[in-house]
N, C-alpha and C. Protein backbone atom coordinates (compact mmCIF):
# COMPACT_ATOMS: atom_id res chain seq x y z
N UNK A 1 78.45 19.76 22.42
CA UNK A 1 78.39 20.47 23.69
C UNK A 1 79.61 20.10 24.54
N UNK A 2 80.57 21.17 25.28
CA UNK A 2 81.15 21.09 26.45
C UNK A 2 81.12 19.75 26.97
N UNK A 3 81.72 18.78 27.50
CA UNK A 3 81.48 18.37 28.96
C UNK A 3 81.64 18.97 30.39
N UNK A 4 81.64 18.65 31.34
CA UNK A 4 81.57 19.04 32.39
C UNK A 4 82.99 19.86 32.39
N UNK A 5 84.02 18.45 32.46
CA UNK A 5 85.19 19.12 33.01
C UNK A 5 85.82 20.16 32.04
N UNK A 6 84.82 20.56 30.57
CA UNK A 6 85.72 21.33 29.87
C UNK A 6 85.00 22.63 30.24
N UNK A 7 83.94 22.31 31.12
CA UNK A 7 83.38 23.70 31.44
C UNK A 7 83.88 24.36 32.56
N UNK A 8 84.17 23.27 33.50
CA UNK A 8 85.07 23.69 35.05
C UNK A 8 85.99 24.26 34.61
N UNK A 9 86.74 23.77 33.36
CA UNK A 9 88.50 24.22 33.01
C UNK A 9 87.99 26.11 32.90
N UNK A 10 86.92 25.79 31.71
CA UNK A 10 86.23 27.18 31.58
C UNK A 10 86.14 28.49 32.68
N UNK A 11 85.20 27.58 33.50
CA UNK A 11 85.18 28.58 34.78
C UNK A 11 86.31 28.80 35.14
N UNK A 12 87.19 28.03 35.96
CA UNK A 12 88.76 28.80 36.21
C UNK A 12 88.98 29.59 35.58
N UNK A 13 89.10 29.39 34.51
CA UNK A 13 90.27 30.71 33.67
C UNK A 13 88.99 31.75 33.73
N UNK A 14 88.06 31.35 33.44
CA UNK A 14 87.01 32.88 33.76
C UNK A 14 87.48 33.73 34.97
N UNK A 15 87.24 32.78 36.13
CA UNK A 15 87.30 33.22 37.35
C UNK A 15 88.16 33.76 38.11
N UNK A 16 89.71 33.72 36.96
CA UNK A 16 90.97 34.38 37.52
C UNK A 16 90.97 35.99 37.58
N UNK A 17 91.64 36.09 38.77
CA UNK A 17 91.32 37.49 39.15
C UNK A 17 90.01 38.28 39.40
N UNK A 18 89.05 37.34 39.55
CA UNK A 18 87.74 37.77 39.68
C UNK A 18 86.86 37.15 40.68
N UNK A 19 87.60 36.47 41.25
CA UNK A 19 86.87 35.51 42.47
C UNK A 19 86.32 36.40 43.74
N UNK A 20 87.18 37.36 44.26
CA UNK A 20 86.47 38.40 45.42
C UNK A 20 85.23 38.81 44.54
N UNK A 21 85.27 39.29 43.70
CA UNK A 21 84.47 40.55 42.88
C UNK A 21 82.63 39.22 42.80
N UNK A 22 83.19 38.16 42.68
CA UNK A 22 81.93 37.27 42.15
C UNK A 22 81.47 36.80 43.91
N UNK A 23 82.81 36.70 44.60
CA UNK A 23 82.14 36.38 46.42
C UNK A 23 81.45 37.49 46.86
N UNK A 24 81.83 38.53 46.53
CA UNK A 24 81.49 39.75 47.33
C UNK A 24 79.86 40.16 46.22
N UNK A 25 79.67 39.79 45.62
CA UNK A 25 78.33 39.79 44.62
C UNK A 25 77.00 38.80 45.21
N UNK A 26 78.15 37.72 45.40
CA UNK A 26 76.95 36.47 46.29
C UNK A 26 77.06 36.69 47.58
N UNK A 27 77.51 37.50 48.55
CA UNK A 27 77.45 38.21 49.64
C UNK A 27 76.48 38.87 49.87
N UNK A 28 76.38 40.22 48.68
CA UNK A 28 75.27 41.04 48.64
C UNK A 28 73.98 40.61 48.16
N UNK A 29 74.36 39.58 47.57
CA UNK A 29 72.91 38.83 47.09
C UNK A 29 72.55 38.42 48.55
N UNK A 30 73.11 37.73 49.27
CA UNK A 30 72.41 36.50 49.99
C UNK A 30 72.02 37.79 51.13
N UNK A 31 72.77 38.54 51.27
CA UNK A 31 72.74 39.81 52.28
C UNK A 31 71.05 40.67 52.59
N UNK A 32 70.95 41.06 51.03
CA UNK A 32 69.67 41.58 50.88
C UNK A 32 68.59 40.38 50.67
N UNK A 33 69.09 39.34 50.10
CA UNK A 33 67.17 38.18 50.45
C UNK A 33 67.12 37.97 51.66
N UNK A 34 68.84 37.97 52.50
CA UNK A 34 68.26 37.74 54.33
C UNK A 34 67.17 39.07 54.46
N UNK A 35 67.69 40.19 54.38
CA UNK A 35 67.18 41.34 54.59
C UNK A 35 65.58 41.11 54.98
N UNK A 36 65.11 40.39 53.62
CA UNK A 36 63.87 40.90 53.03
C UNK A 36 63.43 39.12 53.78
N UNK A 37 63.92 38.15 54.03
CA UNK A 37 63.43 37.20 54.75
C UNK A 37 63.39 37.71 56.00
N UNK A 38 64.32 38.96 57.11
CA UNK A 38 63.85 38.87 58.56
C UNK A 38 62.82 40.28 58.26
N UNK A 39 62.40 40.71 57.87
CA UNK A 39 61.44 41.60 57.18
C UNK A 39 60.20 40.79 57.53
N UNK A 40 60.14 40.55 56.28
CA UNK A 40 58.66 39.70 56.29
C UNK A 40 58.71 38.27 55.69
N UNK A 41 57.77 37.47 56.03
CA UNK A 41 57.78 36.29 54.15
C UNK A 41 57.44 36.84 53.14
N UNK A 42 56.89 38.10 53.38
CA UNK A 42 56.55 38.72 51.79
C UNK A 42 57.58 39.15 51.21
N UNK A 43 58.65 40.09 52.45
CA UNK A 43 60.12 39.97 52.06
C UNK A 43 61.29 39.23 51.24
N UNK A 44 61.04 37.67 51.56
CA UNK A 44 61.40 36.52 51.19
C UNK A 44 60.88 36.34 50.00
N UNK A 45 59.46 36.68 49.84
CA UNK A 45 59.37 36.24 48.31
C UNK A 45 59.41 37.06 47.33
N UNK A 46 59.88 38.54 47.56
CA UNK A 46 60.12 39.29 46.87
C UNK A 46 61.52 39.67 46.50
N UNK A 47 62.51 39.32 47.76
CA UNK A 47 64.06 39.73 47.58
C UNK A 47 64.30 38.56 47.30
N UNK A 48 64.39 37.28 47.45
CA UNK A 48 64.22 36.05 47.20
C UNK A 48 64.65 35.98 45.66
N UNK A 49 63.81 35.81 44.82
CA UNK A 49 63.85 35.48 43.54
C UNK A 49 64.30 36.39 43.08
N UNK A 50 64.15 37.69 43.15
CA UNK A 50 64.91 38.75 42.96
C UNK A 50 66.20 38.85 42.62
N UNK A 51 67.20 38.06 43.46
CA UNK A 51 68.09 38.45 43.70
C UNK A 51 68.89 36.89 43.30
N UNK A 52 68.23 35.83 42.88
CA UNK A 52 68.44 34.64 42.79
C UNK A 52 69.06 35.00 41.02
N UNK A 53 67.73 35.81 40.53
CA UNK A 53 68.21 35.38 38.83
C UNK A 53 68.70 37.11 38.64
N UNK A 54 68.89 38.25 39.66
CA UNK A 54 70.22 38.89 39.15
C UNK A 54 71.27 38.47 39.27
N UNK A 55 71.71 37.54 40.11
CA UNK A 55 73.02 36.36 40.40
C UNK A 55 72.97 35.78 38.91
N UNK A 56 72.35 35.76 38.25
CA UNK A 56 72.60 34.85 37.21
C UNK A 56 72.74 36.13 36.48
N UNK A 57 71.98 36.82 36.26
CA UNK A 57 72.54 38.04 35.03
C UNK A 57 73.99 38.30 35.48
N UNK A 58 74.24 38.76 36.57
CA UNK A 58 75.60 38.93 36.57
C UNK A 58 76.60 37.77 36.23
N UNK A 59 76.23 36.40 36.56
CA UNK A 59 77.36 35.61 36.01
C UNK A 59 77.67 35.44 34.36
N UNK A 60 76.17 35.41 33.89
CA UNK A 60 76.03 35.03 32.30
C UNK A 60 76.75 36.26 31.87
N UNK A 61 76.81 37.80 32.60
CA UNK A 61 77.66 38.74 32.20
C UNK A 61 79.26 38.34 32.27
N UNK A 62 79.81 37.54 33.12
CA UNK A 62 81.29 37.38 33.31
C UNK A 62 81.38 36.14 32.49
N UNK A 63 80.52 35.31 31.93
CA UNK A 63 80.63 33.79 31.20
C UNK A 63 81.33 34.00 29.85
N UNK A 64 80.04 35.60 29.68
CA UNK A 64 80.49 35.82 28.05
C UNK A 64 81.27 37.32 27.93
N UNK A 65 82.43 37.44 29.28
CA UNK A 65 83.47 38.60 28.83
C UNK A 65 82.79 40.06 28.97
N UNK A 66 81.57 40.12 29.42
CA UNK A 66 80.74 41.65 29.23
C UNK A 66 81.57 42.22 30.73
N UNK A 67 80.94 43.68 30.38
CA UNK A 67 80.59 44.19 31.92
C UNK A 67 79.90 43.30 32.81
N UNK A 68 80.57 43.68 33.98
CA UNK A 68 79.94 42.92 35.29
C UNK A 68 79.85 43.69 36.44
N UNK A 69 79.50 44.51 36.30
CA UNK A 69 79.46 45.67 37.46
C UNK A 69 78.55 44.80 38.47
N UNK A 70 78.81 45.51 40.04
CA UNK A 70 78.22 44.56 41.18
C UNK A 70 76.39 44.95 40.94
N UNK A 71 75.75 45.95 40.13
CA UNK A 71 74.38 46.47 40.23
C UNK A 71 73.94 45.85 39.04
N UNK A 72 74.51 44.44 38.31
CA UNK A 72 73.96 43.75 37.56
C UNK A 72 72.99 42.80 38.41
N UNK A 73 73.44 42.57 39.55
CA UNK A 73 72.65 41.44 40.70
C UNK A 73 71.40 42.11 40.98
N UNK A 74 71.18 43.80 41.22
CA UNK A 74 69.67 44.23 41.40
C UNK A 74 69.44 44.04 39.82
N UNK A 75 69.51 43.02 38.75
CA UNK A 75 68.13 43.61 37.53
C UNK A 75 67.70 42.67 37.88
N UNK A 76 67.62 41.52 38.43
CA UNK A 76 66.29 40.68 38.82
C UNK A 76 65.08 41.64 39.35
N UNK A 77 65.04 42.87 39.72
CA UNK A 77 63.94 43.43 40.45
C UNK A 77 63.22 44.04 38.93
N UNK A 78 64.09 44.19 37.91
CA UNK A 78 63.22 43.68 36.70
C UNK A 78 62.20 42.82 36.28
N UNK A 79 61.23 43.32 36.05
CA UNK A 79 59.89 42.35 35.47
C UNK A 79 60.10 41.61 36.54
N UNK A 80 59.85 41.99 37.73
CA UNK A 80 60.01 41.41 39.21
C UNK A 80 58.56 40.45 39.53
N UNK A 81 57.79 40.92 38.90
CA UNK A 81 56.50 39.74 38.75
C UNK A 81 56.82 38.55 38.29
N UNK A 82 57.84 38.88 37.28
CA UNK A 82 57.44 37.29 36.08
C UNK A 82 59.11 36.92 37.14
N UNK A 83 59.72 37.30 37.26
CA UNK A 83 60.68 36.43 38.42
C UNK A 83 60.47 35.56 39.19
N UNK A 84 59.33 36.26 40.09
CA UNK A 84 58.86 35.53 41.97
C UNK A 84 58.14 34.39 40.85
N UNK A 85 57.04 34.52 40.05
CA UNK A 85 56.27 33.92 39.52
C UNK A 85 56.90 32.44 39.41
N UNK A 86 58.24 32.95 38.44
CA UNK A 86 59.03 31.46 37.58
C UNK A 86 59.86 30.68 38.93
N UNK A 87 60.67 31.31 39.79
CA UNK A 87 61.13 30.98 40.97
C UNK A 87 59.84 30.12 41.96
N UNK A 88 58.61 30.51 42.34
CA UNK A 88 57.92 30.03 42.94
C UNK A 88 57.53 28.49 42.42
N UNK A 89 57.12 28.81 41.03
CA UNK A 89 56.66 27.71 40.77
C UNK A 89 57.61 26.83 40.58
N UNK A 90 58.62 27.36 39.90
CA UNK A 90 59.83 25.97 39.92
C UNK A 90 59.48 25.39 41.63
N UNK A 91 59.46 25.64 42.53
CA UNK A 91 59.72 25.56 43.91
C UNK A 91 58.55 24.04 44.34
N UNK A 92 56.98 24.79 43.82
CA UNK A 92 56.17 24.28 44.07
C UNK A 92 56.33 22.96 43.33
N UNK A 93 56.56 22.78 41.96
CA UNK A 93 56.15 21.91 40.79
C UNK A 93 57.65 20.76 42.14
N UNK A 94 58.81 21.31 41.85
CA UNK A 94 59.65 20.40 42.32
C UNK A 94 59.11 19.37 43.62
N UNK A 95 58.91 20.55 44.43
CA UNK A 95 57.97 19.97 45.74
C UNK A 95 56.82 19.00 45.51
N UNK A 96 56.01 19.73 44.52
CA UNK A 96 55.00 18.42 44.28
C UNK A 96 55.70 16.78 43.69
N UNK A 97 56.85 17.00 42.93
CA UNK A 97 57.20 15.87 41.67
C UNK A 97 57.69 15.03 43.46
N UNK A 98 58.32 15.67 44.15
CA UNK A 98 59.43 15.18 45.42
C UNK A 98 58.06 13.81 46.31
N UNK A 99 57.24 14.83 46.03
CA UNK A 99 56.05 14.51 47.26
C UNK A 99 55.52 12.61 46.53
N UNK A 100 55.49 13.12 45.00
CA UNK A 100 55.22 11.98 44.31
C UNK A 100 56.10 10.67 44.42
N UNK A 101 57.67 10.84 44.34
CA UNK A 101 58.43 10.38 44.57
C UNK A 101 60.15 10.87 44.52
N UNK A 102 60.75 10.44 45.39
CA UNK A 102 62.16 11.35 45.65
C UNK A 102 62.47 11.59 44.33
N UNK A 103 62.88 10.46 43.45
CA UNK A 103 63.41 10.61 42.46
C UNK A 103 63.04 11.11 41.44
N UNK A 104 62.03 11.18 41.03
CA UNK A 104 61.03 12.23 40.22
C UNK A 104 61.55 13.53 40.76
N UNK A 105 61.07 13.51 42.20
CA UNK A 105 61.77 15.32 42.22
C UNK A 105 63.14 15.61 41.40
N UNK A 106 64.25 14.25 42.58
CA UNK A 106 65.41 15.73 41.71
C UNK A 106 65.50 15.68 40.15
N UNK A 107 65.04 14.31 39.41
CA UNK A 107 65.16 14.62 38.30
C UNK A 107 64.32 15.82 37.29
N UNK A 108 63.39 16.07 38.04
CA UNK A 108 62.59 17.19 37.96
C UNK A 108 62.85 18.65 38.32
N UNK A 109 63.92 18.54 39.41
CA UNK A 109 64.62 19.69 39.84
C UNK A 109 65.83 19.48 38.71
N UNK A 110 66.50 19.12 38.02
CA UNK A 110 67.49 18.91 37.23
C UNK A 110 66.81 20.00 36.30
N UNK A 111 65.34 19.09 35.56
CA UNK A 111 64.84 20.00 34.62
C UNK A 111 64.65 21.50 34.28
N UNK A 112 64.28 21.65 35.70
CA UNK A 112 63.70 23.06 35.84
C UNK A 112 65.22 24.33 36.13
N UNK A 113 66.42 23.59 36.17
CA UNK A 113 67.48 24.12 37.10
C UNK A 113 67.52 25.34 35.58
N UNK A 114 67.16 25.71 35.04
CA UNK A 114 67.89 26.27 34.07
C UNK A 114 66.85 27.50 33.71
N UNK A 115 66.11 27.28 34.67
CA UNK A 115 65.15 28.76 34.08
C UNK A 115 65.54 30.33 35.26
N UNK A 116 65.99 29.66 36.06
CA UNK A 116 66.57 31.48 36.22
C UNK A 116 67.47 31.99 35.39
N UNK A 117 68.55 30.94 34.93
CA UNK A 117 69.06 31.86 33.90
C UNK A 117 68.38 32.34 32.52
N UNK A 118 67.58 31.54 32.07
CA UNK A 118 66.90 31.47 31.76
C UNK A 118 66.16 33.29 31.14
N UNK A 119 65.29 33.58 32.40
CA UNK A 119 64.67 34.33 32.75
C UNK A 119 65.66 35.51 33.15
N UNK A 120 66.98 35.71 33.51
CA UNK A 120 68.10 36.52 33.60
C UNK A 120 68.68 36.92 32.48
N UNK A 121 68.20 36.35 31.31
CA UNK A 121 68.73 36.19 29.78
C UNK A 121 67.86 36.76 28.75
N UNK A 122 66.74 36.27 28.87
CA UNK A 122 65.38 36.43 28.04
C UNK A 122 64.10 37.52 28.51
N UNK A 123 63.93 37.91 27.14
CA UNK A 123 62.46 38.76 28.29
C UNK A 123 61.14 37.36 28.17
N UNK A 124 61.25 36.33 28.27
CA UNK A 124 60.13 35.50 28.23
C UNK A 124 59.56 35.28 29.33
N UNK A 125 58.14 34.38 29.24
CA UNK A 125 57.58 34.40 30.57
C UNK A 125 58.10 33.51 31.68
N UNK A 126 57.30 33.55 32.71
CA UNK A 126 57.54 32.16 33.66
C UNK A 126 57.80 31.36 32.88
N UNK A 127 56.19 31.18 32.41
CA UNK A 127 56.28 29.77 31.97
C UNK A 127 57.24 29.14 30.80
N UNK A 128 56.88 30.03 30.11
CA UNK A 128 58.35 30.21 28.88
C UNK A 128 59.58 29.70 29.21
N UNK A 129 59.91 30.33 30.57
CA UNK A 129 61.26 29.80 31.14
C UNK A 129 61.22 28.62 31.55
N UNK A 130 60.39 27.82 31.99
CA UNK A 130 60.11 26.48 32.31
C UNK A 130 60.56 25.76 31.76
N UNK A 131 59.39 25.85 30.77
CA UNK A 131 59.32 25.00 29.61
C UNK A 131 60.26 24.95 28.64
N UNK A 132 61.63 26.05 28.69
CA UNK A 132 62.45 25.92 27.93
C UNK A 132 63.56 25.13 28.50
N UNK A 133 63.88 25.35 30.52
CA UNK A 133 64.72 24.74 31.18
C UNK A 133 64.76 23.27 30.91
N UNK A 134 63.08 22.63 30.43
CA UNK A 134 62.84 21.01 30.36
C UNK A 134 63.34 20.72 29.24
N UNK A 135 63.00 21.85 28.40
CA UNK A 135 63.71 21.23 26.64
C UNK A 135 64.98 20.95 26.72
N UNK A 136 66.04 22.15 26.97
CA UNK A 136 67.56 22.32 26.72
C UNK A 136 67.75 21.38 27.67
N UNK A 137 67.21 20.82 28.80
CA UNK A 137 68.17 19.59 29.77
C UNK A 137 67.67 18.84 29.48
N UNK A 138 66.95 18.49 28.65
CA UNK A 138 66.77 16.80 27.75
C UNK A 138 67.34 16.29 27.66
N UNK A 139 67.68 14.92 27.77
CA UNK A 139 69.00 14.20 27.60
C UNK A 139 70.45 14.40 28.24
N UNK A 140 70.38 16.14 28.78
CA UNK A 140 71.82 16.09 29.61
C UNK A 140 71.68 16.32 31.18
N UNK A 141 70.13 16.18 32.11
CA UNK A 141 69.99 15.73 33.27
C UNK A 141 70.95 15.46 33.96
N UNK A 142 71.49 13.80 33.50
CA UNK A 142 72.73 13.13 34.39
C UNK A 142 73.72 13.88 33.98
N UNK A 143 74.23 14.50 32.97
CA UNK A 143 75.46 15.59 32.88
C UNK A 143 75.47 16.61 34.07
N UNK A 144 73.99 17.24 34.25
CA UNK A 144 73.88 18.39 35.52
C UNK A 144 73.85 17.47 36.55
N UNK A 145 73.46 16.50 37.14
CA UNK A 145 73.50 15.92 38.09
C UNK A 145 74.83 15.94 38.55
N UNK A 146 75.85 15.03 37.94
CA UNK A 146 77.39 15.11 37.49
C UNK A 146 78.00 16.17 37.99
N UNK A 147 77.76 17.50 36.98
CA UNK A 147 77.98 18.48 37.47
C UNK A 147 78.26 18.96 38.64
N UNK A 148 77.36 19.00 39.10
CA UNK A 148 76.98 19.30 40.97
C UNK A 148 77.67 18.12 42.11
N UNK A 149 77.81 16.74 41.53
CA UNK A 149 78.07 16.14 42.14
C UNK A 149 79.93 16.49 42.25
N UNK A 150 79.89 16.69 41.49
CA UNK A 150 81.88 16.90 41.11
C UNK A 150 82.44 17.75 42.02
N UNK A 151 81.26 18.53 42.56
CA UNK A 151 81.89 19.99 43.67
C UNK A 151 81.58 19.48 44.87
N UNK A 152 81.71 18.29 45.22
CA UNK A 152 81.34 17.62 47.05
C UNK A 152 82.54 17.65 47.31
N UNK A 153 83.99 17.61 47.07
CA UNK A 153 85.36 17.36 47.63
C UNK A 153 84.72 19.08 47.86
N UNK A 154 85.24 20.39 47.61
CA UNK A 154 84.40 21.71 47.86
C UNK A 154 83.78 21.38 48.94
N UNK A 155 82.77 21.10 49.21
CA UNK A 155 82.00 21.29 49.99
C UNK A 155 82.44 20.69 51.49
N UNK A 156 83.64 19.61 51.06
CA UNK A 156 84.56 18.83 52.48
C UNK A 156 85.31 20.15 52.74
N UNK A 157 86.14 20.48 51.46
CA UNK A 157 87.07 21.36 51.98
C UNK A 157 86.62 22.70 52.85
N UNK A 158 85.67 23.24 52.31
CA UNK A 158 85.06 24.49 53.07
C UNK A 158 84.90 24.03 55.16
N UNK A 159 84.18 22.94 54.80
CA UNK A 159 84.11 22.60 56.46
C UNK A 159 85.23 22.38 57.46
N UNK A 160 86.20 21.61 56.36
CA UNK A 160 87.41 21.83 57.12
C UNK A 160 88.25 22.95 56.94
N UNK A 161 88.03 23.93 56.66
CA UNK A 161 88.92 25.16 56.65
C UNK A 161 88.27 26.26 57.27
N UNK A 162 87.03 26.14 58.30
CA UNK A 162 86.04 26.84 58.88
C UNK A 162 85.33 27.88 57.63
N UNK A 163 84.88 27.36 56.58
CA UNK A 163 84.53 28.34 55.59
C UNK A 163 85.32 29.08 54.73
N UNK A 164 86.54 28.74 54.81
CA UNK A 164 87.98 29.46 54.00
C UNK A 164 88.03 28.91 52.63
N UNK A 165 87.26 28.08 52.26
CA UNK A 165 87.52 27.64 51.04
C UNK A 165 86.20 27.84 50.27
N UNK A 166 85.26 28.14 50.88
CA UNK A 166 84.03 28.29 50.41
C UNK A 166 84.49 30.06 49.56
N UNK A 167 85.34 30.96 49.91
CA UNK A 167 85.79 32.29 49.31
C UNK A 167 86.06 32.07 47.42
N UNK A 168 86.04 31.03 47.26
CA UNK A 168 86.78 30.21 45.84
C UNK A 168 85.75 28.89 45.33
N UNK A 169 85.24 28.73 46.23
CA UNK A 169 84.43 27.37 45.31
C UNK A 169 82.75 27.77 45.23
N UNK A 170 82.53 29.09 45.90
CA UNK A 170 80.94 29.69 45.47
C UNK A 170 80.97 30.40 44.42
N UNK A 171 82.26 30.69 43.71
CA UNK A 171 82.26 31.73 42.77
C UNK A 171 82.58 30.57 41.61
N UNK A 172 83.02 29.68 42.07
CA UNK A 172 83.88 28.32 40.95
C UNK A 172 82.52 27.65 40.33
N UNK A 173 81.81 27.41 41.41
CA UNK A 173 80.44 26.34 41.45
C UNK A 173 79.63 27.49 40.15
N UNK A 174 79.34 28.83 41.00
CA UNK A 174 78.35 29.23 39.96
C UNK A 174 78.89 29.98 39.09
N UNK A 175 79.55 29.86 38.80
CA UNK A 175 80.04 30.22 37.11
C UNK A 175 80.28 28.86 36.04
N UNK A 176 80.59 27.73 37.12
CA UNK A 176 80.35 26.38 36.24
C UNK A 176 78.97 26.70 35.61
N UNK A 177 78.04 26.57 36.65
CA UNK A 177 76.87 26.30 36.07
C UNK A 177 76.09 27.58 35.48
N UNK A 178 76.70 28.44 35.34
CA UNK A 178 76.31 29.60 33.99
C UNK A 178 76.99 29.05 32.81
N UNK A 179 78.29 28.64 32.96
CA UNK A 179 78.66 27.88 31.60
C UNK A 179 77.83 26.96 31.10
N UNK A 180 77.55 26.01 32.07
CA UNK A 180 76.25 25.13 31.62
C UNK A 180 75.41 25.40 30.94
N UNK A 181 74.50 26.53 31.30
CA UNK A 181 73.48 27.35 31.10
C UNK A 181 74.03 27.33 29.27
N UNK A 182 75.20 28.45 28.90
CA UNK A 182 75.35 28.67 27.52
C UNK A 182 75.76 27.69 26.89
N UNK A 183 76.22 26.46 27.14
CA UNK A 183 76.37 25.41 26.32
C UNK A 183 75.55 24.66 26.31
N UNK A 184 74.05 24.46 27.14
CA UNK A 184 73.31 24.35 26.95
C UNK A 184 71.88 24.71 25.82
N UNK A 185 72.61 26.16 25.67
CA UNK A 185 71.75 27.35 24.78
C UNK A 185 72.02 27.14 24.03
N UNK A 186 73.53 27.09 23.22
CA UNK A 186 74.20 27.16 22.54
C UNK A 186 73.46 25.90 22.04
N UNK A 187 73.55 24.47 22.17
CA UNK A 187 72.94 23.60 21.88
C UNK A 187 72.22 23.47 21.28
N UNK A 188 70.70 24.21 22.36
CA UNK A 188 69.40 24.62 21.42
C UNK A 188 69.40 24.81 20.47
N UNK A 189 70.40 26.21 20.03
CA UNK A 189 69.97 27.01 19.16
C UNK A 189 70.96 25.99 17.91
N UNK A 190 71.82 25.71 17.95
CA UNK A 190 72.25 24.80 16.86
C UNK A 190 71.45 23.57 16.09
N UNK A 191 70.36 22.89 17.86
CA UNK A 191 69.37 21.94 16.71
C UNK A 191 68.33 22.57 16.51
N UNK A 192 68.12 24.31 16.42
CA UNK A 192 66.97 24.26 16.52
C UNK A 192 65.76 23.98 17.33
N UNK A 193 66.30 24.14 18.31
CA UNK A 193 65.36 23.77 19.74
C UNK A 193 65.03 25.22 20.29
N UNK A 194 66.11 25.87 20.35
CA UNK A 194 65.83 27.52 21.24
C UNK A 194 63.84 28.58 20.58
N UNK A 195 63.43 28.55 21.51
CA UNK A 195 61.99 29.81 20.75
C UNK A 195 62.45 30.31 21.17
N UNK A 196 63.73 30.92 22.21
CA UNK A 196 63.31 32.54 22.86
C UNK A 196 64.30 33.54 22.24
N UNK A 197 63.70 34.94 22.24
CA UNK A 197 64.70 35.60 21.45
C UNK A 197 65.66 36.17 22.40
């Protein structure tokens, strides 16, 4: 499998010439779950997840060279049940592991980080997606931890540039971690770990 930084190298060269096209995608994403959060909370939990794992269909579309048209972000409203479903409960289960103890959560949120794509990828269920996010991050947890931790200089720079740098490191961040996602898969399916078709 990848390491981290051979996946960041990854994302760059993905992300050349394509960085508006992937900001202006997580724009319209975050645009329409506000929508549907000053709406209602039913709003929220329907544009919400919705729009969380068409963000991921569309990246896993630019990871692996496909079309990426901007109306890849509405197919989360696809099998829009088993979406809110897998999104919620990741939410709840994390919340409960947190409540048990901090560290249980995030390592528990580590686990679960991998089922929207997951579920953006596969026609499987919630739970399906779960339970597959815990398998494939077996053992590489502290790799995703890592991961995420590597993009905090990002997260300085954006504040000091009044948000000017955030145009380049929201599109950098989540296309890292769609790479993740397939070298993760990729993984599976080499030991024999992957069920989903």
């Amino acid at each position: 499998m990848l390491d981290r930084r051979e996946i960041k190298a990854q994302a760059k060269a993905k992300i050349k010439g394509r960085v508006f096209a992937v900001f202006f995608a997580l724009l319209v994403a975050g645009f329409v779950s506000g929508l549907g959060s000053a709406a209602l909370i039913i709003g929220a939990l329907i544009t919400g997840p919705a729009m969380a794992v068409g963000m991921c269909v569309y990246l896993i579309a630019i990871w692996r060279d496909d079309e990426y048209e901007l109306s890849k972000i509405f197919r989360g409203f696809d099998n829009l049940g088993r979406n809110i479903g897998g999104v919620i409960l990741v939410q709840i289960y994390t919340f409960l592991w947190t409540l048990l103890f901090f560290i249980p959560g995030i390592i528990m949120g580590l686990a679960y980080s991998m089922t929207n794509f997951i579920m953006a990828d596969t026609d499987c269920t919630a739970g399906e997606a779960i339970r597959t996010s815990k398998a494939i991050t077996k053992g590489y947890r502290w790799e995703i931890f890592m991961l995420g931790l590597s993009f905090i200089g990002w997260a300085f720079l954006g504040a000091v540039t009044f948000g000017l740098a955030y145009i380049y490191a929201l599109p950098y961040v989540s296309l890292s971690f769609a790479g993740l996602y397939e070298e993760l898969k990729k993984n599976a399916i080499a030991n024999g770990e992957w069920q989903l078709d």
